[in-house]
Protein backbone atom coordinates (compact mmCIF):
# COMPACT_ATOMS: atom_id res chain seq x y z
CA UNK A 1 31.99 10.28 -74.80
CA UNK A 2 28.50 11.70 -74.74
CA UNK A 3 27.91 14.37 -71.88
CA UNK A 4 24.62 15.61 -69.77
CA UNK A 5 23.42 18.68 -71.23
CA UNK A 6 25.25 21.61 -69.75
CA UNK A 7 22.18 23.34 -68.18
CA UNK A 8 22.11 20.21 -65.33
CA UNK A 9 25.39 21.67 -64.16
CA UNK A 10 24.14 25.42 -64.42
CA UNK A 11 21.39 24.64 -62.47
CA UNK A 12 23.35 23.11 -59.52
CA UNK A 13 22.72 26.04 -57.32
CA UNK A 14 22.99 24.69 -53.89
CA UNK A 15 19.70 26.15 -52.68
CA UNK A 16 19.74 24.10 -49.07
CA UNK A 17 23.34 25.80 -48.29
CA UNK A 18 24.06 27.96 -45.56
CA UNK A 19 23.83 30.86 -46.62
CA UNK A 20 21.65 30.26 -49.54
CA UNK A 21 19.06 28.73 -47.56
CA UNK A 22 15.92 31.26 -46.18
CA UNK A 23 16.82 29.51 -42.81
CA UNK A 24 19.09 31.58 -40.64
CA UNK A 25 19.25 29.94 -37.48
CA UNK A 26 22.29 27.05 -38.00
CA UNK A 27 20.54 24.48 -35.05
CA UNK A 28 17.53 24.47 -37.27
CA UNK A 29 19.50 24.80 -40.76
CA UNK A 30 21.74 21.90 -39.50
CA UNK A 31 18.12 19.95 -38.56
CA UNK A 32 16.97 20.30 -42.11
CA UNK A 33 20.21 19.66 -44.17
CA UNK A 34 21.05 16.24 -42.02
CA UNK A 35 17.46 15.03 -43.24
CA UNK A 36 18.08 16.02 -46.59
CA UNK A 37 21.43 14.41 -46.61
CA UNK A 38 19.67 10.84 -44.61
CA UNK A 39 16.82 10.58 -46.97
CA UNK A 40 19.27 10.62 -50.05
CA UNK A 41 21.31 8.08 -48.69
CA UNK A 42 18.76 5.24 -50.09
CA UNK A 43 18.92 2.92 -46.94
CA UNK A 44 16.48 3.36 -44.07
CA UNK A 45 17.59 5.06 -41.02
CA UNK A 46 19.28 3.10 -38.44
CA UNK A 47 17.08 0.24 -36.49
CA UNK A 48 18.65 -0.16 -33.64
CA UNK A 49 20.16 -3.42 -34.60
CA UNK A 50 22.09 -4.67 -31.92
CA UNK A 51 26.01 -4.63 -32.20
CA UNK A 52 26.34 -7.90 -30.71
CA UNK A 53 30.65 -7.57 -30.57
CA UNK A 54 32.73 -10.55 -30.72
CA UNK A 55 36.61 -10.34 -30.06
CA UNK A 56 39.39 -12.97 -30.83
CA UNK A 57 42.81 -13.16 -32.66
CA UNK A 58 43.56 -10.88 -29.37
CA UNK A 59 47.92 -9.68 -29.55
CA UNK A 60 50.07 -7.60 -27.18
CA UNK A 61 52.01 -4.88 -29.65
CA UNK A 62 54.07 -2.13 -28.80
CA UNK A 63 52.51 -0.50 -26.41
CA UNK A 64 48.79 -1.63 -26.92
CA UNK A 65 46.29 -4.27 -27.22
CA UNK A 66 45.12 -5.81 -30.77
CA UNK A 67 42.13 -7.60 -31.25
CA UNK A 68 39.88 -8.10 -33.57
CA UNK A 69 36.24 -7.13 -33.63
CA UNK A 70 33.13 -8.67 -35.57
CA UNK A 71 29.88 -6.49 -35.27
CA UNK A 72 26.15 -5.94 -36.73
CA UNK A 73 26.61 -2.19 -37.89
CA UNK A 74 23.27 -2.62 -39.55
CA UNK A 75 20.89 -5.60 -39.73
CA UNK A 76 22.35 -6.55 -43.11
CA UNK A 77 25.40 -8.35 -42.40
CA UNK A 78 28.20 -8.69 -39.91
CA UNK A 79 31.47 -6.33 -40.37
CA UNK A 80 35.02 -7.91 -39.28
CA UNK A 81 37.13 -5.05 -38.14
CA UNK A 82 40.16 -4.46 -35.59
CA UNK A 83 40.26 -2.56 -32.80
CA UNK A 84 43.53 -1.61 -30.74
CA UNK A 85 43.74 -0.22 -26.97
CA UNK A 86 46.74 1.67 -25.39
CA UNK A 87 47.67 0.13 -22.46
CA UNK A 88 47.31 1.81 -19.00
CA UNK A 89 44.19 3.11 -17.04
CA UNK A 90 41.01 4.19 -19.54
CA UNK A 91 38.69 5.78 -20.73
CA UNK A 92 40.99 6.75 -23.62
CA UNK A 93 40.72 9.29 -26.14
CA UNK A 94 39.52 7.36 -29.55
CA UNK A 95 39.71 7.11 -33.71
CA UNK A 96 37.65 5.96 -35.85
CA UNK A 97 39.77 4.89 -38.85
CA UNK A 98 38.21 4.89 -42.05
CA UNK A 99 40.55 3.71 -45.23
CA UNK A 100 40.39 4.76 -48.73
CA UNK A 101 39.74 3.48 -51.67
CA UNK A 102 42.69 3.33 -54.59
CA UNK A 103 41.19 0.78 -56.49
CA UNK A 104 43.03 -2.26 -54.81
CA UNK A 105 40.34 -4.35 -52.64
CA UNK A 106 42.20 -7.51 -51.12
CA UNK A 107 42.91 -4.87 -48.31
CA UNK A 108 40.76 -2.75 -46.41
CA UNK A 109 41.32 -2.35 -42.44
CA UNK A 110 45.02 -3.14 -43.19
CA UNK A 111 45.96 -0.38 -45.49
CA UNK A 112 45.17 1.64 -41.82
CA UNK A 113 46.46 -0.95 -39.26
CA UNK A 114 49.49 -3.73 -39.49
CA UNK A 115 47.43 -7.44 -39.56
CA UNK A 116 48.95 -9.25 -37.44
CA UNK A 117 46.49 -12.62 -37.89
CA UNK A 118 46.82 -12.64 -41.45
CA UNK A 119 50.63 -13.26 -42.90
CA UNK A 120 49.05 -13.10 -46.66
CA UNK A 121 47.74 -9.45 -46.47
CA UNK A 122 50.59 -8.43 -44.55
CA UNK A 123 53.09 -8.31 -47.60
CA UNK A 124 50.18 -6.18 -49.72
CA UNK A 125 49.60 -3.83 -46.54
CA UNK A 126 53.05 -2.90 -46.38
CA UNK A 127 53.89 -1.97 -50.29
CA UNK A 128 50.25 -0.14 -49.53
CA UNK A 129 52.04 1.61 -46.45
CA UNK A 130 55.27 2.34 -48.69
CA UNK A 131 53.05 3.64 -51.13
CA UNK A 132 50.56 5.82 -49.52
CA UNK A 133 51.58 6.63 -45.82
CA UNK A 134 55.71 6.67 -45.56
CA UNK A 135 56.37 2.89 -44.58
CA UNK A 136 53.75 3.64 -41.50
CA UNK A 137 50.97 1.89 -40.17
CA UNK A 138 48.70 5.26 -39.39
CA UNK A 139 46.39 3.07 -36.89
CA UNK A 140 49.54 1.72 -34.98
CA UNK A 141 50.82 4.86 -34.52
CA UNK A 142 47.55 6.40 -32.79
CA UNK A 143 47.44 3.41 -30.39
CA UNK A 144 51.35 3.98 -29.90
CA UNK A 145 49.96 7.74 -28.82
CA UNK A 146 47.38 6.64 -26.78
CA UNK A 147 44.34 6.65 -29.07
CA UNK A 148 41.69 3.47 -28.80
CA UNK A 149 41.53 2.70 -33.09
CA UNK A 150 38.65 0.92 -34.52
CA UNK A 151 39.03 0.02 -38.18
CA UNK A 152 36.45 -1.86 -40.33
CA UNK A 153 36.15 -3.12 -43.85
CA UNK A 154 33.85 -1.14 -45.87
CA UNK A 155 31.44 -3.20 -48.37
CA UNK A 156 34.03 -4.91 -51.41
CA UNK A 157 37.14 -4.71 -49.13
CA UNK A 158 39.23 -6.94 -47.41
CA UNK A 159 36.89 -9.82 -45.46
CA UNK A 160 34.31 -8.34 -47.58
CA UNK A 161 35.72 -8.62 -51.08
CA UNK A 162 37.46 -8.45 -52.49
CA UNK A 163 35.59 -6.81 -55.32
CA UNK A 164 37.58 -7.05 -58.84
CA UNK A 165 37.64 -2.88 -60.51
CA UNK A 166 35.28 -3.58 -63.10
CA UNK A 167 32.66 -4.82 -60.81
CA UNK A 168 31.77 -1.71 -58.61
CA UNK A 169 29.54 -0.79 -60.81
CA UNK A 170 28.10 -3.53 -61.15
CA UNK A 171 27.54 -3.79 -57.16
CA UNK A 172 26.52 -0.28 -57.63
CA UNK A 173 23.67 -0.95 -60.77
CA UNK A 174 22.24 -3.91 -58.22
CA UNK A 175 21.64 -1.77 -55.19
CA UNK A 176 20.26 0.65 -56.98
CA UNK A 177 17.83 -1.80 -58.53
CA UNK A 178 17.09 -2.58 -54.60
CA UNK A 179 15.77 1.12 -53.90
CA UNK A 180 18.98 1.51 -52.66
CA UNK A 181 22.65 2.62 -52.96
CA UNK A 182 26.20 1.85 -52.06
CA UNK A 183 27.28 5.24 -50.63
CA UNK A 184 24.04 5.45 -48.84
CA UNK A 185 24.98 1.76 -46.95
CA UNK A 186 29.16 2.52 -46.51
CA UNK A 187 27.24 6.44 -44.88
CA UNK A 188 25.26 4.25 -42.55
CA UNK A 189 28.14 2.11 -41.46
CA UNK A 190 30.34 4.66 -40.75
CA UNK A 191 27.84 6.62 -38.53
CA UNK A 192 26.99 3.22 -36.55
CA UNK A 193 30.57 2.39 -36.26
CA UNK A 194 31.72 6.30 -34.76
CA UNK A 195 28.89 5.63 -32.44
CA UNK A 196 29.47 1.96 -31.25
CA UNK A 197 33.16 3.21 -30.25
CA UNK A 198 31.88 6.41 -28.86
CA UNK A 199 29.97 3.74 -26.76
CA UNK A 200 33.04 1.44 -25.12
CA UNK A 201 33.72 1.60 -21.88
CA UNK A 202 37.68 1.76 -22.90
CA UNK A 203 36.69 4.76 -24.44
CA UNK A 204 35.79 8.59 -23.48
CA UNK A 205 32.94 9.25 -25.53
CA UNK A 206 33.76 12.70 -25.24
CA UNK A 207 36.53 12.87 -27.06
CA UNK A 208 36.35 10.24 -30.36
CA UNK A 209 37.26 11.53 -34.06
CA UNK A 210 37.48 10.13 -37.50
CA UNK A 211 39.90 10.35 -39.68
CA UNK A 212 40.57 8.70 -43.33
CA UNK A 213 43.05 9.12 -46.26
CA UNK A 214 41.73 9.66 -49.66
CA UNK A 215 37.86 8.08 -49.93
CA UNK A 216 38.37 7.59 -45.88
CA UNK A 217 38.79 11.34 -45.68
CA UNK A 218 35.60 12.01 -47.70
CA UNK A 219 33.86 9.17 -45.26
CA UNK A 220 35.61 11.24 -42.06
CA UNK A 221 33.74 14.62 -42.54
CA UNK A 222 30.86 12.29 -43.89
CA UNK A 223 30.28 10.55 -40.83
CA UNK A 224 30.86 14.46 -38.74
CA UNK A 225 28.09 15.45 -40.84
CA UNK A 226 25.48 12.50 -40.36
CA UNK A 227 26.02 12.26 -36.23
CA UNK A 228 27.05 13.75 -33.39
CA UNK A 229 29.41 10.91 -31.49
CA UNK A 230 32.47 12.72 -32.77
CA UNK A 231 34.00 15.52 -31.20
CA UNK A 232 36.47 16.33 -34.06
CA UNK A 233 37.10 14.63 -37.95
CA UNK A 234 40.46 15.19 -40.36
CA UNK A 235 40.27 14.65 -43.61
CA UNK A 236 43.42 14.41 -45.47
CA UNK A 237 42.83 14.82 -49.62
CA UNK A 238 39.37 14.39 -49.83
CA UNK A 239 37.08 17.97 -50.27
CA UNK A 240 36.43 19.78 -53.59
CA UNK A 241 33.68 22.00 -54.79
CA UNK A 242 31.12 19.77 -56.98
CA UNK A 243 31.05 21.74 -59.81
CA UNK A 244 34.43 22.35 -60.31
CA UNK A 245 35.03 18.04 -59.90
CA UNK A 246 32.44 17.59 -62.82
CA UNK A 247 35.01 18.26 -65.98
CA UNK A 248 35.95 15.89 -68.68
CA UNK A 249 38.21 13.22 -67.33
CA UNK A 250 37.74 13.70 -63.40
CA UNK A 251 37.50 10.42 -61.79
CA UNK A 252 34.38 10.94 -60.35
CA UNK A 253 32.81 10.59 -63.93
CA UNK A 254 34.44 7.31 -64.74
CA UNK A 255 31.73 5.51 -63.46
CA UNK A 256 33.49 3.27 -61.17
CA UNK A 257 34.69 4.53 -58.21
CA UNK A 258 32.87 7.18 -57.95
CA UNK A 259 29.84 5.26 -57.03
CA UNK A 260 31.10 5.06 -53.33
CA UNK A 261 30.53 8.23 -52.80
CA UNK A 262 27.15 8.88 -55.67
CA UNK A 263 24.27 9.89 -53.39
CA UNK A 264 22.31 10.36 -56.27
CA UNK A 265 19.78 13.68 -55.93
CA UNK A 266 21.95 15.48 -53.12
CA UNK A 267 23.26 17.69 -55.34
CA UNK A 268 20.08 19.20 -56.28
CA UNK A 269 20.18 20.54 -52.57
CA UNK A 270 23.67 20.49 -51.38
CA UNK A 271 27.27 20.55 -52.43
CA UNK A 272 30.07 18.66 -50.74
CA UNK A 273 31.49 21.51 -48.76
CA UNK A 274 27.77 22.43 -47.22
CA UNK A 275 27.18 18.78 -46.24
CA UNK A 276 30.85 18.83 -44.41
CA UNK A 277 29.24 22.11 -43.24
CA UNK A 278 26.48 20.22 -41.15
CA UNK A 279 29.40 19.71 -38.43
CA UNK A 280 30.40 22.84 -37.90
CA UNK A 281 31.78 24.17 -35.10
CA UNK A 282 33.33 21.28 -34.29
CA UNK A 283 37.28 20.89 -34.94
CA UNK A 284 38.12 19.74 -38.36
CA UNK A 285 40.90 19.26 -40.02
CA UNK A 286 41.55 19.15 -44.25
CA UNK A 287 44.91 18.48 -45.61
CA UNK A 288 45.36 18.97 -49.32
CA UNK A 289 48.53 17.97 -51.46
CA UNK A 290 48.96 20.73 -54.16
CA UNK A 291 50.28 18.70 -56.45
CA UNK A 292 47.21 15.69 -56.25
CA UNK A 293 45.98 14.89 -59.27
CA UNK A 294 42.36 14.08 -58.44
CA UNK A 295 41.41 17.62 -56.80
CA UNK A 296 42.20 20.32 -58.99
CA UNK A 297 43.29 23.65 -56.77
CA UNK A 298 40.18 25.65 -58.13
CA UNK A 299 38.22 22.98 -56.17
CA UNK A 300 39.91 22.86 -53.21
CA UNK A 301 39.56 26.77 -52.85
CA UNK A 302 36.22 26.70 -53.84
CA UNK A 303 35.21 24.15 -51.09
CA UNK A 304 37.47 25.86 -48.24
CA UNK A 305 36.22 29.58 -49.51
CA UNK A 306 32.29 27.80 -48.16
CA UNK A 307 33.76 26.14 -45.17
CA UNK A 308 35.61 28.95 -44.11
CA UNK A 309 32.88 31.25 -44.00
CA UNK A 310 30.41 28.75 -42.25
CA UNK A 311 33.06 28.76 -39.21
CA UNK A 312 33.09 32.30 -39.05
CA UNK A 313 29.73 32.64 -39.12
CA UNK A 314 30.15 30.87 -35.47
CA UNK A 315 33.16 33.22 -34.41
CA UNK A 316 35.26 29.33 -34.61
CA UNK A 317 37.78 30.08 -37.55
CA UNK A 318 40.49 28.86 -35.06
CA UNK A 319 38.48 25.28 -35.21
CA UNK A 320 38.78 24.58 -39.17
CA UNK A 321 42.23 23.82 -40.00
CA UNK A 322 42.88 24.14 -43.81
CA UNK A 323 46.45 23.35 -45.41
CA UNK A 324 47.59 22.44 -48.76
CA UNK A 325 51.01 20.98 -49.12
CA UNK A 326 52.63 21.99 -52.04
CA UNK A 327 55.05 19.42 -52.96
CA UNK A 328 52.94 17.06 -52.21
CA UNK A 329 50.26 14.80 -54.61
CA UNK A 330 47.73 12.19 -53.63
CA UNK A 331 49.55 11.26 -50.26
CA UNK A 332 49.34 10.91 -46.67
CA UNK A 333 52.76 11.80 -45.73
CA UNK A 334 54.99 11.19 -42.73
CA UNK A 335 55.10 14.96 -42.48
CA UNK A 336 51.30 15.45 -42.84
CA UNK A 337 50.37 12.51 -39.98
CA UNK A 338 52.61 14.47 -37.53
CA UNK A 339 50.46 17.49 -38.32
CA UNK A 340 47.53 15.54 -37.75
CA UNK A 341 48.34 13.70 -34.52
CA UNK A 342 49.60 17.27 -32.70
CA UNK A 343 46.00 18.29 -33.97
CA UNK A 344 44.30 15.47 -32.77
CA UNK A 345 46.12 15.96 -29.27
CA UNK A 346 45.42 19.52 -29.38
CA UNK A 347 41.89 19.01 -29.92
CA UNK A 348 40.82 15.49 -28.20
């Protein structure tokens, strides 16, 4: 398969990083790398469309209220998600739930959270729960704990697909065509949706984070990055060093997938760890398995060598939480959600 030249790559030398970058004072650094990062998203900053919520298919569960949620997370089209509320006296403590990606689109919001209005999905969410999270619903639990959960459908999943594999890049050529791209829109959404729940009166606005599995975990230190409605994100096997992703036969040059995350130019400026970067010092979390396929271990140190020092440079190392399981691959264990809800507790 034919390759760029090799001097692209070479000359990926991250000059808008911290700590590359002539700018040493982080408010103003953080100023200049979240406009960099907005005005390579490809869609136009955020127009105050108006949410405009609508609830129904509304279910007592174990501890919580179900319902779900239709909103206007940007003036392009409406987004069906669900949204669950402990039970007992708010405001609550909140998640934004973002799902991944692993090529299967007829589910979206219920990889994350048990659909309880849909009997069809439910028999593909829970082989997707067997397969990915240890037989749990991760959103169910959180509510169980007293979290308020919002989960949407990102663009191709669920009540927005599904899309078939072969045609993501497709969706991807024709957005691009547009002036536009499909990471740029999904970046957009997920920064409207942390702040519409940061916004509910269920909820302390205080006190919301994001987490994801897989492309969700790239989207939860994403959406950190782009705003400042959450007060903590955990990412659980989602952060590598660009350069060391871009060998022969990583997934992110399959041309696929990848696309979900392709904001094409940033690179020039940034690399993944240095956009993450853009939230620090606030708590984050990133899990790593050691034996996950997708993100080599040169990678993963690469990208927590950067984030680690960033945090230090605010005196916050006890803030940045990073971990790599060992026996573990591409997985969001039983054993690794524990470790993330005592975080979450410990920092919400």
């Amino acid at each position: 398969m034919p390759e760029p030249p090799p001097a692209l790559k070479e000359e990926l030398t991250f000059p808008l990083a911290w700590g590359n970058s002539p700018v040493r004072d982080f408010g103003a650094w953080r100023r200049a790398a979240r406009a960099t990062v907005e005005a390579h998203l490809l869609v136009g900053r955020q127009d105050g469309t108006p949410y405009a919520p609508e609830y129904g298919g509304r279910e007592e569960g174990d501890g919580y209220t179900r319902e779900l949620v239709t909103l206007s997370l940007t003036r392009y089209e409406r987004v069906r998600g669900v949204l669950l509320t402990p039970h007992g006296r708010g405001p609550f403590p909140a998640v934004l739930l973002l799902h991944d990606h692993g090529s299967r689109f007829d589910i979206g919001k219920e990889k994350l959270v048990r659909p309880w209005y849909d009997d069809t999905r439910l028999a593909s969410a829970r082989e997707w729960a067997r397969r990915c999270f240890g037989g749990r619903f991760v959103g169910d639990e959180l509510a169980r704990r007293g979290h308020v959960v919002l989960c949407l459908d990102a663009p191709g999943w669920g009540d927005r697909g599904p899309l078939a594999y072969g045609q993501q890049q497709a969706l991807a050529a024709h957005f691009y065509q547009l002036g536009s791209s499909l990471a740029g829109l999904m970046a957009r959404e997920d920064a409207r949706a942390a702040a519409f729940l940061a916004g509910l009166d269920r909820v302390d606005g205080r006190r919301v984070a994001a987490l994801g599995f897989s492309m969700g975990g790239y989207r939860a230190w994403q959406t950190a990055a782009l705003g400042d409605h959450l007060a903590a994100a955990a990412s659980v096997c989602w952060m590598t060093g660009l350069k060391e992703m871009l060998v022969p036969g990583d997934n992110a040059l399959r041309g696929q997938s990848a696309y979900y995350t392709l904001h094409p130019g940033l690179a020039r400026h940034l690399d993944l760890p240095d956009v993450a970067s853009i939230a620090a010092p606030r708590p984050m979390l990133f899990l790593h398995g050691g034996r996950d396929p997708l993100f080599r271990a040169e990678g993963v140190r690469a990208a927590h060598d950067k984030l680690r020092a960033v945090w230090r440079f605010h005196g916050a190392e006890e803030r940045l939480r990073l971990r790599t399981w060992p026996d573990l691959g591409h997985v969001f264990s039983g054993r690794m959600q524990d470790e993330v809800f005592a975080w979450l507790d410990d920092v919400l």
